[in-house]
C-alpha atoms as a PDB file:
ATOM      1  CA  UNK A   1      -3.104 115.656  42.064  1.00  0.00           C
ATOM      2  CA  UNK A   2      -3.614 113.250  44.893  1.00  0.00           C
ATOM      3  CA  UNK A   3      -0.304 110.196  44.833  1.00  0.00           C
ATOM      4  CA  UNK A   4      -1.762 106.452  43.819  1.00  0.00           C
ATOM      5  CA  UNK A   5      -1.620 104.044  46.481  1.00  0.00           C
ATOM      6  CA  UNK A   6       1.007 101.900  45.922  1.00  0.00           C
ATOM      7  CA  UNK A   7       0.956  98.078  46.887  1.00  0.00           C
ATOM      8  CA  UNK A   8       4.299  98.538  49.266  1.00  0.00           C
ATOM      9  CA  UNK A   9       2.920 101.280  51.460  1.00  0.00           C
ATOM     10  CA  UNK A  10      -0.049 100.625  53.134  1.00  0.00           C
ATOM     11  CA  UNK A  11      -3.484 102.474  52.184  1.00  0.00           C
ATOM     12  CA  UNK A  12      -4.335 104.312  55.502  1.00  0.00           C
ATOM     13  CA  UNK A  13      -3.060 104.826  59.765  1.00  0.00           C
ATOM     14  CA  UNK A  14      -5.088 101.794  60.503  1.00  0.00           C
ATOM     15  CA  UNK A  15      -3.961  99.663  58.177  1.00  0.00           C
ATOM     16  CA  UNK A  16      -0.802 100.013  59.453  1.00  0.00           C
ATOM     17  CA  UNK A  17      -1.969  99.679  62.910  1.00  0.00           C
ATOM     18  CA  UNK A  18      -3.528  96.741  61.901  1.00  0.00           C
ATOM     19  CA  UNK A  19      -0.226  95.504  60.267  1.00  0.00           C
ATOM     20  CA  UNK A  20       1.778  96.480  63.498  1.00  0.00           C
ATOM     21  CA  UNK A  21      -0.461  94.695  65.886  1.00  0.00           C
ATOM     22  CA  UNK A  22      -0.504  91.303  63.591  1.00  0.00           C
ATOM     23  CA  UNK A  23       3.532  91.846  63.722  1.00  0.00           C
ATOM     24  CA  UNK A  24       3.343  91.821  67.591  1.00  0.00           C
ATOM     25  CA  UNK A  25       0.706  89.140  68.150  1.00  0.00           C
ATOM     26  CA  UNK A  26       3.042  86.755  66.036  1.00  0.00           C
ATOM     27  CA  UNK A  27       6.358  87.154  68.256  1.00  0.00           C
ATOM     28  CA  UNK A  28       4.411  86.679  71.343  1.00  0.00           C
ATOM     29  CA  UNK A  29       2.636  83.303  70.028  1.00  0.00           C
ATOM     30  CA  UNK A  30       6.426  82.622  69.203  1.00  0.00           C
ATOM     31  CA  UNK A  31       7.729  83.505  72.439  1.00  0.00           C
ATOM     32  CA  UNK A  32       4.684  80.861  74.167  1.00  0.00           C
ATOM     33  CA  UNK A  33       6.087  78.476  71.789  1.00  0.00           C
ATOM     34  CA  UNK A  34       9.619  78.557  72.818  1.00  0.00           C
ATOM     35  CA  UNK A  35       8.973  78.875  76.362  1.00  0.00           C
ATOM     36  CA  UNK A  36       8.733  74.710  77.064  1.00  0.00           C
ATOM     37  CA  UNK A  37      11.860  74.245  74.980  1.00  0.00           C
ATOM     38  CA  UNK A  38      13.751  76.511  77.550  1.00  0.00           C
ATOM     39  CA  UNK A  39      12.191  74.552  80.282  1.00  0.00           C
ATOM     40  CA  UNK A  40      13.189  71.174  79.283  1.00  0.00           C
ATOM     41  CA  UNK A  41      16.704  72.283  78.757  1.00  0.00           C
ATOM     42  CA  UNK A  42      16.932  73.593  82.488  1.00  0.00           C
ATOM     43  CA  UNK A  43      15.803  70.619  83.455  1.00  0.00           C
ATOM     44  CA  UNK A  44      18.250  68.841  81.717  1.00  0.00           C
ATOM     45  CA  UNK A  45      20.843  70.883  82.286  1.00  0.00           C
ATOM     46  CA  UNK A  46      20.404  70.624  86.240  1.00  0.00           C
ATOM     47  CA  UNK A  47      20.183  66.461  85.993  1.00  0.00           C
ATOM     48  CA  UNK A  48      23.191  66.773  84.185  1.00  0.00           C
ATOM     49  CA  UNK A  49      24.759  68.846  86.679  1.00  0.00           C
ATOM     50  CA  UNK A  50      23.865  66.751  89.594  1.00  0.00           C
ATOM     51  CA  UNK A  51      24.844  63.594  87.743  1.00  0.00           C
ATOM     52  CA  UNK A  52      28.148  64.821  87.539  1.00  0.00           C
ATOM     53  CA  UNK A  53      27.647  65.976  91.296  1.00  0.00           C
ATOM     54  CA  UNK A  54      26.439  62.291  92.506  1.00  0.00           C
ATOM     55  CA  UNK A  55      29.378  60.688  90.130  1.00  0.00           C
ATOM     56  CA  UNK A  56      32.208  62.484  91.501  1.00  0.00           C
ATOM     57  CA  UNK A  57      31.058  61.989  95.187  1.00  0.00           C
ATOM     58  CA  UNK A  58      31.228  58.536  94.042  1.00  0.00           C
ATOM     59  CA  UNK A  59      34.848  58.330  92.220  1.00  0.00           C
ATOM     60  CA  UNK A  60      36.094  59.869  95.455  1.00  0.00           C
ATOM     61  CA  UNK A  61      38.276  57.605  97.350  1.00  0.00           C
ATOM     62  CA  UNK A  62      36.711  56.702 100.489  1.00  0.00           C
ATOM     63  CA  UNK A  63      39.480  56.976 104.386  1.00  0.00           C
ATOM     64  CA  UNK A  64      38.554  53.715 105.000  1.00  0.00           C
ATOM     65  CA  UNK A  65      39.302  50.396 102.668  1.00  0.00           C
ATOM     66  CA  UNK A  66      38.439  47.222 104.681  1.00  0.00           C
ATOM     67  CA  UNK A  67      36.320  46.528 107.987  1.00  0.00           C
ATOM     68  CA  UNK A  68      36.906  43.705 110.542  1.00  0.00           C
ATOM     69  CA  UNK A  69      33.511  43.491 112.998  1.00  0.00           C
ATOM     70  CA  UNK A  70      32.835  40.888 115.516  1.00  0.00           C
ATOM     71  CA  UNK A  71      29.333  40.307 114.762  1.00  0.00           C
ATOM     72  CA  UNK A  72      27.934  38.776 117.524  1.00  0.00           C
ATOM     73  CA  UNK A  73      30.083  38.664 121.236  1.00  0.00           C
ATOM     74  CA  UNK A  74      28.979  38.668 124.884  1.00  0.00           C
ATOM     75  CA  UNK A  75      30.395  41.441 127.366  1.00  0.00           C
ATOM     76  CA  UNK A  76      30.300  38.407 130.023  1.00  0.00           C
ATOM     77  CA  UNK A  77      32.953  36.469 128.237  1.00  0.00           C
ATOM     78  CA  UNK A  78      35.139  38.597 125.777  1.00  0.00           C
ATOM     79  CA  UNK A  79      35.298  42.147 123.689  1.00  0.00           C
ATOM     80  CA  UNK A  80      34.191  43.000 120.313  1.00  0.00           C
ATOM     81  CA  UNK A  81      37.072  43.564 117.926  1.00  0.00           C
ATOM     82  CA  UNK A  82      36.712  46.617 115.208  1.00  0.00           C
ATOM     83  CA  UNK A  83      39.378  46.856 112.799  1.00  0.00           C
ATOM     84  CA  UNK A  84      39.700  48.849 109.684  1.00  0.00           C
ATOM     85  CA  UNK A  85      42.453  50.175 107.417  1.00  0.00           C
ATOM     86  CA  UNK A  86      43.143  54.026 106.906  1.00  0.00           C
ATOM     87  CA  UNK A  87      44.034  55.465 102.922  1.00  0.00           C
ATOM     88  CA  UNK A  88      45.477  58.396 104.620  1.00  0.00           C
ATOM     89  CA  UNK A  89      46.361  59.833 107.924  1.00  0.00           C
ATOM     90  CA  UNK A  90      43.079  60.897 109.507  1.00  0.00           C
ATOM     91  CA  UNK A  91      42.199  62.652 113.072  1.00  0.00           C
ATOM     92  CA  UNK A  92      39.658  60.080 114.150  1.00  0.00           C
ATOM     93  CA  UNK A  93      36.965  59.336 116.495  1.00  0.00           C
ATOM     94  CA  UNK A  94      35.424  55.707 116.977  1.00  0.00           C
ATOM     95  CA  UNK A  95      32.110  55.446 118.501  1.00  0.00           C
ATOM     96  CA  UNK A  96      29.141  52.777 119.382  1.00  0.00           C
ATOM     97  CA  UNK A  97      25.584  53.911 118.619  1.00  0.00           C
ATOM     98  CA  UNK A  98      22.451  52.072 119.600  1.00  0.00           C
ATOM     99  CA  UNK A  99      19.612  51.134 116.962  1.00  0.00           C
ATOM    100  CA  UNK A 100      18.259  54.265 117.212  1.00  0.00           C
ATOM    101  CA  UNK A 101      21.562  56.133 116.474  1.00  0.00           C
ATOM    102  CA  UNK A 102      22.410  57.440 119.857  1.00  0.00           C
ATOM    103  CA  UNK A 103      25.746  57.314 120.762  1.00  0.00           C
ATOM    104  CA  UNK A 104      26.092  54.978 123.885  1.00  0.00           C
ATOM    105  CA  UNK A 105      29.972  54.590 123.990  1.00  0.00           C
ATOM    106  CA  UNK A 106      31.743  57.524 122.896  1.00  0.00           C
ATOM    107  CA  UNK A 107      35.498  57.334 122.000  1.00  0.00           C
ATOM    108  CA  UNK A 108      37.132  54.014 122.348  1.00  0.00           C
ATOM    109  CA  UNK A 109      39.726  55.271 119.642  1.00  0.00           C
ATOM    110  CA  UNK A 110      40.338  58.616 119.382  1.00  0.00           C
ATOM    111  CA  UNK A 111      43.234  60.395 118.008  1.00  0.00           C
ATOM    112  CA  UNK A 112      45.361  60.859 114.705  1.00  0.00           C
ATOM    113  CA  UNK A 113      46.166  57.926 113.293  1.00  0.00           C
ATOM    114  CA  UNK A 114      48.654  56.973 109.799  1.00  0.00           C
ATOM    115  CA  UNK A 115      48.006  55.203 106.777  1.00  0.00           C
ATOM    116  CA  UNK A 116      47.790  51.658 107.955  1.00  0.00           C
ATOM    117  CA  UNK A 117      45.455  48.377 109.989  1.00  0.00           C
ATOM    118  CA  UNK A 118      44.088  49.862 113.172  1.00  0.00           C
ATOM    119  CA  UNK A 119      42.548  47.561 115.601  1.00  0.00           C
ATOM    120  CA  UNK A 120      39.751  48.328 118.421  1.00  0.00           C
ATOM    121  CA  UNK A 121      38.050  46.578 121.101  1.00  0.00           C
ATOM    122  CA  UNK A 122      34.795  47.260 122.590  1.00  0.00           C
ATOM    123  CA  UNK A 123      33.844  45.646 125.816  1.00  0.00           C
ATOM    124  CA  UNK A 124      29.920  45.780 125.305  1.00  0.00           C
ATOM    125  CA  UNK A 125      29.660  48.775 128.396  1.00  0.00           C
ATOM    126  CA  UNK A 126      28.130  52.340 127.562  1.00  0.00           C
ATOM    127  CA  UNK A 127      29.965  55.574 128.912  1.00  0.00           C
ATOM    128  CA  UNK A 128      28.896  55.054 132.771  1.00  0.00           C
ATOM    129  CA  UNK A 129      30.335  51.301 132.470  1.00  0.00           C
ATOM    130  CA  UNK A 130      27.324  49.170 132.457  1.00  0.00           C
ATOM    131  CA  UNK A 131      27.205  46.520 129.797  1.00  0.00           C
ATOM    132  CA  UNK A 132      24.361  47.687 127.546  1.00  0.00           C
ATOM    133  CA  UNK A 133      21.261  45.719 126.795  1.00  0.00           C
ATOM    134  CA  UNK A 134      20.986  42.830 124.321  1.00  0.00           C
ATOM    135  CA  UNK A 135      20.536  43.566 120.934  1.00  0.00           C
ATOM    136  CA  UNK A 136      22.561  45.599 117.770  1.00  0.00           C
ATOM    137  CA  UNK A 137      24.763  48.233 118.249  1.00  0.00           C
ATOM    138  CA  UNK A 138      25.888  49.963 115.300  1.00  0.00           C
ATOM    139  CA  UNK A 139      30.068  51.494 114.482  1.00  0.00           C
ATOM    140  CA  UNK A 140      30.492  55.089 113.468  1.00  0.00           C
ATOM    141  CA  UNK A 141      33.674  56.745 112.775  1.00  0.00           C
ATOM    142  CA  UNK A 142      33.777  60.704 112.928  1.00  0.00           C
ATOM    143  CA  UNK A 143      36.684  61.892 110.490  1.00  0.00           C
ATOM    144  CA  UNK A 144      37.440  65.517 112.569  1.00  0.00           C
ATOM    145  CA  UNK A 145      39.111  67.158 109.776  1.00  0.00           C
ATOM    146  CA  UNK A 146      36.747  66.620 107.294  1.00  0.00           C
ATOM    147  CA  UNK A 147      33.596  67.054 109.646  1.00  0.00           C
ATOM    148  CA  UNK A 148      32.157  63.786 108.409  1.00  0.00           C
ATOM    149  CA  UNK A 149      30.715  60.745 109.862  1.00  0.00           C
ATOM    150  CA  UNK A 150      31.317  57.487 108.388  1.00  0.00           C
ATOM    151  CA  UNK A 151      28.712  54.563 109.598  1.00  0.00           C
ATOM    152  CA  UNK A 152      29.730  50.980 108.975  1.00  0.00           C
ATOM    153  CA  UNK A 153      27.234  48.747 107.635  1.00  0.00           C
ATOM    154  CA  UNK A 154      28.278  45.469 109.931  1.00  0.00           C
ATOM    155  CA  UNK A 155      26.686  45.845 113.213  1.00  0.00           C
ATOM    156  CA  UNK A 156      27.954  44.297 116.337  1.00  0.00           C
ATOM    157  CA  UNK A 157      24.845  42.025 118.129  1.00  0.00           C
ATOM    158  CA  UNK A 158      25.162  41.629 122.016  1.00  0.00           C
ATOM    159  CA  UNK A 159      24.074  38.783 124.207  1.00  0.00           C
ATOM    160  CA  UNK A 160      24.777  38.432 127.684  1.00  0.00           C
ATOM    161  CA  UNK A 161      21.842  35.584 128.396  1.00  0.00           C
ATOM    162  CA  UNK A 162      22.575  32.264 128.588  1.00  0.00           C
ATOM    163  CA  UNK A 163      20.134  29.763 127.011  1.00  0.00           C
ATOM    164  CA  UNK A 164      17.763  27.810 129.221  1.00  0.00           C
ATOM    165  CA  UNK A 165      16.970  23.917 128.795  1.00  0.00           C
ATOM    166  CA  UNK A 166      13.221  23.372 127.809  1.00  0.00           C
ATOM    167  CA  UNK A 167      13.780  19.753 127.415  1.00  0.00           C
ATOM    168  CA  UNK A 168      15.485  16.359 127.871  1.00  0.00           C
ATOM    169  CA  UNK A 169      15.113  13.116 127.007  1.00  0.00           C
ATOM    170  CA  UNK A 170      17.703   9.897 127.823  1.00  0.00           C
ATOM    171  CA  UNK A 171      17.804   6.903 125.497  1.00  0.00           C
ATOM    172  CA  UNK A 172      19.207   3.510 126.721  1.00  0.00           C
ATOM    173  CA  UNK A 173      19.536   4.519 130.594  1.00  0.00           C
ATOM    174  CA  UNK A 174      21.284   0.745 130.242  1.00  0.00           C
ATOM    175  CA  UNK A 175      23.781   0.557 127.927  1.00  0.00           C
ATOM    176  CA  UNK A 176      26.990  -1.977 126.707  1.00  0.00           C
ATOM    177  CA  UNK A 177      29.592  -0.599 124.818  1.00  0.00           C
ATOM    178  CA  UNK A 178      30.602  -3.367 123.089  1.00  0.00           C
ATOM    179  CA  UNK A 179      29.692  -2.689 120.044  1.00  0.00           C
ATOM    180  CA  UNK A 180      27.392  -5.030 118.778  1.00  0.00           C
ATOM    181  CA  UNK A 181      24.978  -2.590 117.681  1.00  0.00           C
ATOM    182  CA  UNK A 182      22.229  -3.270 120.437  1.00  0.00           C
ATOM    183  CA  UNK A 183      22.038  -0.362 123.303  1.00  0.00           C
ATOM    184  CA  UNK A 184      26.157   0.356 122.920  1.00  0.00           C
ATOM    185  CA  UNK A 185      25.561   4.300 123.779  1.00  0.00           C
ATOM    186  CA  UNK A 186      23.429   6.201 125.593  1.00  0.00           C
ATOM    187  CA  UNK A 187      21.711   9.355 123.728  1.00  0.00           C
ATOM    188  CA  UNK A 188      20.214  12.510 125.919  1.00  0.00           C
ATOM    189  CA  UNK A 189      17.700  13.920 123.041  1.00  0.00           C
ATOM    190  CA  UNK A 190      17.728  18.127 124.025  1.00  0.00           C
ATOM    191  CA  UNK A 191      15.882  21.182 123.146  1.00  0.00           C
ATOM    192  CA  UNK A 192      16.895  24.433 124.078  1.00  0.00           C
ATOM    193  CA  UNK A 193      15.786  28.050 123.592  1.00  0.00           C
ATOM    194  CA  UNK A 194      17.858  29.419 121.402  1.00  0.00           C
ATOM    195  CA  UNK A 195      21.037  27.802 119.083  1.00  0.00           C
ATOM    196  CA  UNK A 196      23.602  26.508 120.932  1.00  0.00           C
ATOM    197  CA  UNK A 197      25.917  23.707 121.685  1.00  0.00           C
ATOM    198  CA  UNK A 198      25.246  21.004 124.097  1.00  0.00           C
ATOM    199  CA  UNK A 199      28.121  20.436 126.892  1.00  0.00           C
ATOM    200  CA  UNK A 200      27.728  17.094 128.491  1.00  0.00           C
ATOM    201  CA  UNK A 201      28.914  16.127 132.476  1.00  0.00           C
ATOM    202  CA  UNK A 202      29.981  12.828 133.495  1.00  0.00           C
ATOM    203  CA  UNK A 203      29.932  12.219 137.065  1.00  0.00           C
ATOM    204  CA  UNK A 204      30.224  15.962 137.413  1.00  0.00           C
ATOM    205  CA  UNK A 205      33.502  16.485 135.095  1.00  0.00           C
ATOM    206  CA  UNK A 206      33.157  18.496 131.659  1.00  0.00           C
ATOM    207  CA  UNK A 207      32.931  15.392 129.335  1.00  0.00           C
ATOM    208  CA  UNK A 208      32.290  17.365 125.657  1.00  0.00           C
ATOM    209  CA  UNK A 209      30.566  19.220 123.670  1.00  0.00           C
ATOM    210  CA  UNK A 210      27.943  18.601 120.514  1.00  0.00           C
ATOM    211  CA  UNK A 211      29.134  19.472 116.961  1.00  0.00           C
ATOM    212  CA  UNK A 212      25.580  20.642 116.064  1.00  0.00           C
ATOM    213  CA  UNK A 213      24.374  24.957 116.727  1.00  0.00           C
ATOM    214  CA  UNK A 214      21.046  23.984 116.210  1.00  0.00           C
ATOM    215  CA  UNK A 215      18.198  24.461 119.280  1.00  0.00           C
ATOM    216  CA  UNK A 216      17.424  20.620 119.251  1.00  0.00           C
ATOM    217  CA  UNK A 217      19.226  18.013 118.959  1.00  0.00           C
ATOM    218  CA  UNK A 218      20.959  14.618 120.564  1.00  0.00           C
ATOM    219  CA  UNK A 219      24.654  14.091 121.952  1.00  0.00           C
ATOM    220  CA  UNK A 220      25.697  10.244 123.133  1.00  0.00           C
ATOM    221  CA  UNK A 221      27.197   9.034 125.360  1.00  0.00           C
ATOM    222  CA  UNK A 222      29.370   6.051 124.444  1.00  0.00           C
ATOM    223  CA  UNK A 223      31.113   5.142 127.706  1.00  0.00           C
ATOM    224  CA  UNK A 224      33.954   3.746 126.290  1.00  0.00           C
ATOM    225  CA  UNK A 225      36.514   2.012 128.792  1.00  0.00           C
ATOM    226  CA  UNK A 226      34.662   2.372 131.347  1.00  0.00           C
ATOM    227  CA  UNK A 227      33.679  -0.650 133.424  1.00  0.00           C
ATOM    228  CA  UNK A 228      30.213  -1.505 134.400  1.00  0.00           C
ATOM    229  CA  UNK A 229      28.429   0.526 137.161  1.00  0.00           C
ATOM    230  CA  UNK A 230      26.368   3.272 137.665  1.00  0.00           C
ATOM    231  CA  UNK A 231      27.411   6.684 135.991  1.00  0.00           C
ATOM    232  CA  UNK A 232      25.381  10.385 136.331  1.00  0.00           C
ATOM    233  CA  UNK A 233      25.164  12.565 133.506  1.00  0.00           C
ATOM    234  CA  UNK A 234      24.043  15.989 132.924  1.00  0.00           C
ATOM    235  CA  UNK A 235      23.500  18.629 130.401  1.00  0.00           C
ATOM    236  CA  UNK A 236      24.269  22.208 129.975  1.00  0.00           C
ATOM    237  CA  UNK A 237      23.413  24.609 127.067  1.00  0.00           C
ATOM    238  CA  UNK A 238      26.018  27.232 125.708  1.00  0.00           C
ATOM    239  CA  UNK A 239      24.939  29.908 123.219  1.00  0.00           C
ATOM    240  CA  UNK A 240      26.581  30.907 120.118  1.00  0.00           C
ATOM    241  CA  UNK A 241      27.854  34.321 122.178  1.00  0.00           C
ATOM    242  CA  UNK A 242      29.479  32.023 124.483  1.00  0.00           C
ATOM    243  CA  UNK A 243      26.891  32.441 127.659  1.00  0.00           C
ATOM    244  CA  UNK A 244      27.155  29.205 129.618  1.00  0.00           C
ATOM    245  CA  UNK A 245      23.719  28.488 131.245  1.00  0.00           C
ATOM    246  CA  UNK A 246      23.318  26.149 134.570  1.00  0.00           C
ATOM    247  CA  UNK A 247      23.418  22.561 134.090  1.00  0.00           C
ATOM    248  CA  UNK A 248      20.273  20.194 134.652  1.00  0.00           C
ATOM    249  CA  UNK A 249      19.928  17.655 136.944  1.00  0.00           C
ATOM    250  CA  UNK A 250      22.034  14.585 136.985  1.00  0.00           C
ATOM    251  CA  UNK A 251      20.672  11.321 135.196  1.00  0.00           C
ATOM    252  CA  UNK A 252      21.866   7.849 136.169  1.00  0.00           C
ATOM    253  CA  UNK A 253      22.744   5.203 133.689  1.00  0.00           C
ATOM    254  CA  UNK A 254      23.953   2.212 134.049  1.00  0.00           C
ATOM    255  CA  UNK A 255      26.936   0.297 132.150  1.00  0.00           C
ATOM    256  CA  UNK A 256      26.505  -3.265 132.175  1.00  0.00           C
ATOM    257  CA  UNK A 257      28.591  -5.867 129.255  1.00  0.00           C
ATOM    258  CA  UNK A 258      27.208  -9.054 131.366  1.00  0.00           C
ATOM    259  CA  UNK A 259      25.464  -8.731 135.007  1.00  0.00           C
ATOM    260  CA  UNK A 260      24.233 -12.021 136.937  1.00  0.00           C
ATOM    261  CA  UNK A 261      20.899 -10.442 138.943  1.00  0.00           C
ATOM    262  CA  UNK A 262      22.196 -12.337 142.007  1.00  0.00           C
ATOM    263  CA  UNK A 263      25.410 -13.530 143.357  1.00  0.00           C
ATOM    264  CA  UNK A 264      24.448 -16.423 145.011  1.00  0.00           C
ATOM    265  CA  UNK A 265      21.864 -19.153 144.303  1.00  0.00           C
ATOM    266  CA  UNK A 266      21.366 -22.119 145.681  1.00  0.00           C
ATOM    267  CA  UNK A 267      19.946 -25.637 144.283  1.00  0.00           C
ATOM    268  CA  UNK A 268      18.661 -29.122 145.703  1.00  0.00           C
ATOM    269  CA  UNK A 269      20.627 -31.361 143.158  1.00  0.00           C
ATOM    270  CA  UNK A 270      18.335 -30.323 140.293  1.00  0.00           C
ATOM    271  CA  UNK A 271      18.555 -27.328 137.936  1.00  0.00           C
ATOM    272  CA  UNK A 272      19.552 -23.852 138.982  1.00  0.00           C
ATOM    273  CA  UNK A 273      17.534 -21.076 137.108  1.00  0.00           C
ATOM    274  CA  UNK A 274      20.461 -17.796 136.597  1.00  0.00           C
ATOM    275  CA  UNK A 275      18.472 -15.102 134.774  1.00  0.00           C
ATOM    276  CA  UNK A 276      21.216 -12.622 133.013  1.00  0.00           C
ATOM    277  CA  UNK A 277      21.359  -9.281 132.187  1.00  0.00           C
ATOM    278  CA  UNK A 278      22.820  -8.478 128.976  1.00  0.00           C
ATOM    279  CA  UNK A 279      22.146  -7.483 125.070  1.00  0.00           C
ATOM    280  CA  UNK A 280      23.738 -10.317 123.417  1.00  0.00           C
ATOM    281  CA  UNK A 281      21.564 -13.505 121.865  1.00  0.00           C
ATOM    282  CA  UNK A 282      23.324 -16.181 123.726  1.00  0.00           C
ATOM    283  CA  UNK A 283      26.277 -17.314 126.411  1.00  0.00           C
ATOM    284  CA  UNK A 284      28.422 -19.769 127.244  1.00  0.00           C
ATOM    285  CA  UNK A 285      28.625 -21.254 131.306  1.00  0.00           C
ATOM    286  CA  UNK A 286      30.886 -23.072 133.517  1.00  0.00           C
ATOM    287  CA  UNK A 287      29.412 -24.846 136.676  1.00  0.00           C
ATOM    288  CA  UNK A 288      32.326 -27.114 138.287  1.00  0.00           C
ATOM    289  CA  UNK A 289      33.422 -29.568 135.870  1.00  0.00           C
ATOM    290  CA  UNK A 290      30.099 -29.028 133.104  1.00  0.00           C
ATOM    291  CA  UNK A 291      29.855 -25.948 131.121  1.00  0.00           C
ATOM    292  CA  UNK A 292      27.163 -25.537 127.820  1.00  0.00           C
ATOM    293  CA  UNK A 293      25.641 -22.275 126.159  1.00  0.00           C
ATOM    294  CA  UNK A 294      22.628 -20.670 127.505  1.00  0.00           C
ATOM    295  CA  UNK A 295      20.321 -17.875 126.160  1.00  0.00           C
ATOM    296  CA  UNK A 296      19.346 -15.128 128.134  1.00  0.00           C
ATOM    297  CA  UNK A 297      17.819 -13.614 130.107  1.00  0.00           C
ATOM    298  CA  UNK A 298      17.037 -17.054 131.716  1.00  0.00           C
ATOM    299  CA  UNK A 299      19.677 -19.505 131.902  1.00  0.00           C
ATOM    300  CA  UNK A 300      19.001 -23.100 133.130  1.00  0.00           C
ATOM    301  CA  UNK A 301      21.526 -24.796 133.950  1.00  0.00           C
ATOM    302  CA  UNK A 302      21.858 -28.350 135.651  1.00  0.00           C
ATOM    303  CA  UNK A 303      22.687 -28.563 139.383  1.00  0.00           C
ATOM    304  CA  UNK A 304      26.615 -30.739 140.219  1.00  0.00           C
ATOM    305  CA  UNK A 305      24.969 -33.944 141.924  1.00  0.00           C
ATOM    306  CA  UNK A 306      27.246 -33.264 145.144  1.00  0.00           C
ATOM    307  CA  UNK A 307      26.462 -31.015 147.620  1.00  0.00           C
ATOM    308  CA  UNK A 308      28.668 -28.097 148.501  1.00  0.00           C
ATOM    309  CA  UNK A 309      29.419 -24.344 146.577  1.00  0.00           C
ATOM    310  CA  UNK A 310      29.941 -24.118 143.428  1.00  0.00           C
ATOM    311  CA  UNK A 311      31.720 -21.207 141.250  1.00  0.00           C
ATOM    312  CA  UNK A 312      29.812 -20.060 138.139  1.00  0.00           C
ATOM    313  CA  UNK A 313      31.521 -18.136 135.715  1.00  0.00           C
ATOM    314  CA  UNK A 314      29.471 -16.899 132.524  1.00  0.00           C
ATOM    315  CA  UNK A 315      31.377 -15.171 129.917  1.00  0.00           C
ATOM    316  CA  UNK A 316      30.343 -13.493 126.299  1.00  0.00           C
ATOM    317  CA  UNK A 317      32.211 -11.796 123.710  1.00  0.00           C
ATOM    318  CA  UNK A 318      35.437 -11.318 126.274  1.00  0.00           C
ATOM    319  CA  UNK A 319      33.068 -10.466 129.295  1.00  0.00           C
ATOM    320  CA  UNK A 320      32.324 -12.226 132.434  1.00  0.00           C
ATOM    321  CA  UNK A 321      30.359 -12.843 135.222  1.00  0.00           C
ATOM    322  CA  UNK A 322      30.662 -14.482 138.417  1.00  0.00           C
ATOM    323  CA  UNK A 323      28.180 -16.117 140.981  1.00  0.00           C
ATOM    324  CA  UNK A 324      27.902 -19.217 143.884  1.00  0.00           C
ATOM    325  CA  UNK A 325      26.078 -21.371 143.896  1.00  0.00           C
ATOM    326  CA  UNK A 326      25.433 -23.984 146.655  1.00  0.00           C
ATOM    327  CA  UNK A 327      23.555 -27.376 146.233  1.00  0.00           C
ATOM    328  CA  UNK A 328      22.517 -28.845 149.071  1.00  0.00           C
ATOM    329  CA  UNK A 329      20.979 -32.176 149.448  1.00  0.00           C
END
């Protein structure tokens, strides 16, 4: 008697073939399915990983803990100072690299050197001793043990020009410090081609210097006790590097309180016409035994009836003048 099929085996060989293959097909769609889960936690894995990488690079104490950088010098007139301070004893190696990172200056500090302040000086030359074209020069430190460069972020700017003068300008050429507020200084209006301070000459002797950097401005002149005369000034410009260019041409002004245009005038026993050079609104005059108060510039004042010379004396706020004058009949 042939067995009954029974509902746990199956009926025939390809049944069961069929059964197998549906077994198979179902692990590999769950295989496919798992396949982007594994890939996203590689990929987070290996951020994580470098995370921890990047973080530790960054808790590690860096050799160097504070940077002292002249940031702008001339080789003409000083050195660049470089100063930094050391965690720990390091073999060393300090050197200057243009702005395209080639070393220009190799070695001016080299050696092992302790936990502590080191300073350095750079005298703006490159290795064959030629000071090195303006511009920015950059500070790298090569730690030998640990086979590491280290480049500072100051840079050190060079300039060995000196400004030039593209223009000046002189206000009240005639001047009277006496401070009455009308023409008591004289003020040379400059502009030059780069920032910079304005050094002013008096009669060829270093006088001072302007408080302002900027490329234009105005330094005065205030002539204070001085007498009255002629004076020459001049102007030089000096950069913020310290570069000290030549100095222009010299400029005459003149100092003058009260000035008499003449110091003689004579009169036929009638009035004698005294023009005066001066700022003020009015002055007082002496002629013999009369005297009066004038304004300028033209004083006219009436002649002493006898003939002979005369001294005139005119005087304003504590300055005088002197002049003759002779009447004849």
């Amino acid at each position: 008697m042939p067995r009954p099929a029974s509902p746990l085996w199956p009926a025939s060989k390809l049944d069961a073939q069929r059964e197998l293959a549906g077994g198979s097909d179902s692990k590999i769609g769950g295989m496919r399915k798992l396949a982007p889960t594994l890939l996203v936690i590689g990929l987070l894995a290996a951020t994580a990983t470098s995370f921890a990488v990047t973080e530790g690079l960054k808790l590690e104490d860096s050799p160097v803990l504070r940077t002292q950088i002249t940031r702008l010098f001339s080789p003409r007139k000083g050195e660049a100072k470089i100063g930094f301070r050391l965690r720990r004893e390091e073999d060393l190696r300090l050197d200057i690299a243009d702005s395209d990172g080639a070393i220009i200056r190799h070695g001016i500090g080299s050696g092992l050197f302790g936990q502590a302040f080191h300073r350095f000086a750079w005298d703006g030359r490159d290795d064959a001793g030629r000071i090195v074209p303006d511009g920015s020069y950059g500070v790298e430190l090569t730690l030998k043990d640990e086979g590491r460069t280290i480049e500072f972020p100051q840079e050190v700017r060079v300039d060995s020009t000196p400004p030039t003068i593209q223009e000046v300008k002189l206000r009240h050429t005639v001047f009277s410090p006496d401070g009455d507020g009308h023409a008591d200084h004289v003020d040379v209006h400059y502009r030059f081609s780069e920032p910079g301070v304005a050094i002013l000459y008096v009669n060829g002797k270093r006088l001072g210097r302007s408080h302002s950097r900027r490329p234009t401005g105005t330094i005065s002149w205030y002539g204070r006790g001085r007498k009255s005369g002629d004076y020459r000034l001049a102007l030089a410009a000096q950069d913020l590097a310290g570069n000290l260019g030549p100095s222009t041409r010299e400029f005459t002004v003149h100092i003058r309180f009260l000035q008499l245009l003449q110091r003689r005038y004579r009169s036929r026993q009638g009035t004698v016409r005294v023009r005066v050079s001066t700022d003020v609104t009015a002055v007082r005059w002496r002629l013999g035994r009369r005297s009066g108060v004038g304004r300028p510039p033209l004083l006219k004042i009436p002649a002493p009836q006898r003939r002979g010379r005369y001294r005139l004396v005119v005087t304003a706020k504590g300055h005088r003048a002197r002049a003759t004058v002779v009447v004849r009949p």
